[in-house]
C-alpha atoms as a PDB file:
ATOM      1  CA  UNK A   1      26.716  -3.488 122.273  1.00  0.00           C
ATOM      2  CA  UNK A   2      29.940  -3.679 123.923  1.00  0.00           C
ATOM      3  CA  UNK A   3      33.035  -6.359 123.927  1.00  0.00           C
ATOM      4  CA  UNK A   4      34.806  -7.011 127.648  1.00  0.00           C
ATOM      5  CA  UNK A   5      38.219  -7.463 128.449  1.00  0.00           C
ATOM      6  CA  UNK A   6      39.104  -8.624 132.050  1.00  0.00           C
ATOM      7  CA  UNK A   7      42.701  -7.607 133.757  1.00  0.00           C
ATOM      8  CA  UNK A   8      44.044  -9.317 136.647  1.00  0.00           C
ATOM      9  CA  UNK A   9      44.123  -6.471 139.574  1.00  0.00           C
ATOM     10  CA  UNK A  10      47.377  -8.159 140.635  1.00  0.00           C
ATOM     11  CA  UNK A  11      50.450  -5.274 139.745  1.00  0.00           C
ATOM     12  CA  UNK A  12      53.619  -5.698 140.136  1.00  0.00           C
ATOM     13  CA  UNK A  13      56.014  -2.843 140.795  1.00  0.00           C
ATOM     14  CA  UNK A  14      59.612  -2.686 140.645  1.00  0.00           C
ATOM     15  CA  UNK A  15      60.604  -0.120 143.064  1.00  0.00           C
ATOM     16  CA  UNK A  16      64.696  -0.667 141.203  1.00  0.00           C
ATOM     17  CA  UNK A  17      63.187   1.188 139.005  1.00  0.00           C
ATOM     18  CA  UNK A  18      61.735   3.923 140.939  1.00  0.00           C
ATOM     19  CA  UNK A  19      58.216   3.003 140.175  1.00  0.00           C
ATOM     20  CA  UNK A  20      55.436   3.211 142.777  1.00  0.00           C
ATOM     21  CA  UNK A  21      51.965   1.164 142.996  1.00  0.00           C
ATOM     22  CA  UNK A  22      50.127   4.605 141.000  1.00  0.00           C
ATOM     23  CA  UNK A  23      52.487   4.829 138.566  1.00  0.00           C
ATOM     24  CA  UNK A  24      52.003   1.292 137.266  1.00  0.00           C
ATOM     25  CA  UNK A  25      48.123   1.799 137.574  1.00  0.00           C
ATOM     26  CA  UNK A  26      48.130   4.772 135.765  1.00  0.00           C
ATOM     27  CA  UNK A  27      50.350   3.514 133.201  1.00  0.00           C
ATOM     28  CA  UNK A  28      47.985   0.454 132.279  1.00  0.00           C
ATOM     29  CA  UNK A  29      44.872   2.405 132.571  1.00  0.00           C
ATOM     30  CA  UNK A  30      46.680   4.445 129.989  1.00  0.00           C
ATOM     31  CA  UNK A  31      47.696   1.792 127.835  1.00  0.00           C
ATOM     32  CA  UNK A  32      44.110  -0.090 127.570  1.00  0.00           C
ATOM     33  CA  UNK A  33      42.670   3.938 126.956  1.00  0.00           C
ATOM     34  CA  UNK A  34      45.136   4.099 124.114  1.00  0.00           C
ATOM     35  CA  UNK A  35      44.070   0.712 122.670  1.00  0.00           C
ATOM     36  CA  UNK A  36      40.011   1.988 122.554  1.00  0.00           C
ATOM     37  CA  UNK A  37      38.904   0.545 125.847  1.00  0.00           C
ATOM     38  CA  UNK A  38      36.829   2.480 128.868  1.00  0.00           C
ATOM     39  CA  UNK A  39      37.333   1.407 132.107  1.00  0.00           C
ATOM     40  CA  UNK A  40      34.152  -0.114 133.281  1.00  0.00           C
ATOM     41  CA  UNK A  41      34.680  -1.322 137.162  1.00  0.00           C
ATOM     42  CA  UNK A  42      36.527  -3.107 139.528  1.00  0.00           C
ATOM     43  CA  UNK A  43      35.697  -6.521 140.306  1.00  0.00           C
ATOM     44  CA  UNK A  44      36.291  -9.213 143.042  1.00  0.00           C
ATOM     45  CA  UNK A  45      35.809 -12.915 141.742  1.00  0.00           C
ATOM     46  CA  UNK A  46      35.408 -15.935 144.397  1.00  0.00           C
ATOM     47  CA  UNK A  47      36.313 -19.190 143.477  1.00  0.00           C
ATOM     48  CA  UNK A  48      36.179 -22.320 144.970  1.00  0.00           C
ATOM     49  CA  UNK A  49      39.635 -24.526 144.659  1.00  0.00           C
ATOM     50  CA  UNK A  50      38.987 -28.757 145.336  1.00  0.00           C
ATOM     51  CA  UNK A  51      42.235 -30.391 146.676  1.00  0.00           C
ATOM     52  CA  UNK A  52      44.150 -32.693 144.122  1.00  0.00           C
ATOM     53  CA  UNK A  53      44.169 -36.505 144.385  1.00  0.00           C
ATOM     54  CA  UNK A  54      47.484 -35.897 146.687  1.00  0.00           C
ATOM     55  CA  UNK A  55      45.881 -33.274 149.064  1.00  0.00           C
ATOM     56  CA  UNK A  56      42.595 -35.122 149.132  1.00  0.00           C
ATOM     57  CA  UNK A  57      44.209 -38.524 150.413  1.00  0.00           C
ATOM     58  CA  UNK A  58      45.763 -35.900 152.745  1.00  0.00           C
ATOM     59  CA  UNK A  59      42.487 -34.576 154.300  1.00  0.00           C
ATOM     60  CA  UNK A  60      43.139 -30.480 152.113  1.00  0.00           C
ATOM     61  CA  UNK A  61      39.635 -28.819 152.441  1.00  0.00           C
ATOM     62  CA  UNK A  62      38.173 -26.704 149.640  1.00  0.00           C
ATOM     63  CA  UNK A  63      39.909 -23.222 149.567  1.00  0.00           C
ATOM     64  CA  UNK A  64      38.040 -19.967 148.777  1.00  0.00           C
ATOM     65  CA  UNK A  65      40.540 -17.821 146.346  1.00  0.00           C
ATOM     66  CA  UNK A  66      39.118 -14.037 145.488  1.00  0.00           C
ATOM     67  CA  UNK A  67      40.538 -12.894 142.278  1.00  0.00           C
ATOM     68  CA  UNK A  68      41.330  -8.645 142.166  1.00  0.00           C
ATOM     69  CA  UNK A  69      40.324  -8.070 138.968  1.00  0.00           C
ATOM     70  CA  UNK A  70      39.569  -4.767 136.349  1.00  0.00           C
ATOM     71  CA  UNK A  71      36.994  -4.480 133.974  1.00  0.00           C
ATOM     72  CA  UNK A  72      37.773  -2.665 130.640  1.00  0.00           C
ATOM     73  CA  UNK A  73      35.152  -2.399 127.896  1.00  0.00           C
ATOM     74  CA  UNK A  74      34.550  -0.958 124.376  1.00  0.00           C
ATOM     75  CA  UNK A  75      31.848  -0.677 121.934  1.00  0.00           C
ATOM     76  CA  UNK A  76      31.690  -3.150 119.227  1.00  0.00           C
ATOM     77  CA  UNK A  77      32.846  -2.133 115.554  1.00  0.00           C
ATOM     78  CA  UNK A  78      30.050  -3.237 112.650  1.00  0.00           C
ATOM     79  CA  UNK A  79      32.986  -5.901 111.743  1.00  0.00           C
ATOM     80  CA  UNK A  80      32.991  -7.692 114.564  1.00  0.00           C
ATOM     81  CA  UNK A  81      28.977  -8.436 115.251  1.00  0.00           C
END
């Protein structure tokens, strides 16, 4: 058995610091391999978004958001079943 831990695909880079889009996806691919976790996939999530009261009296339709997102997952220690 295996435990899941989804990561927002959203990255932000600070190019002050000389970084570049890789470098911050290596780096946190790294990190979650150092903390016991495989990376499993990539994922794309759609959600549907109603208007609020305010944006509803205002005629807002129902937005589709998509949600960049990577999947990370490990097996389960005996301790935690």
């Amino acid at each position: 058995m295996y435990e899941y831990k989804v990561i927002s695909g959203q990255i932000s880079v600070d190019y002050k610091k000389h970084e570049t889009f890789e470098s911050v996806l290596e780096n946190m691919l790294q990190a979650m391999q150092n903390e016991g976790w495989e990376f499993y996939t990539p994922c794309t999530i759609t959600e549907r978004v109603s208007p609020g009261c305010l944006g509803f009296l205002l005629g807002h339709k129902e937005d589709i958001v998509s949600h960049q997102t990577f999947i990370f997952r490990r097996k389960k220690s005996q301790q935690s079943k």
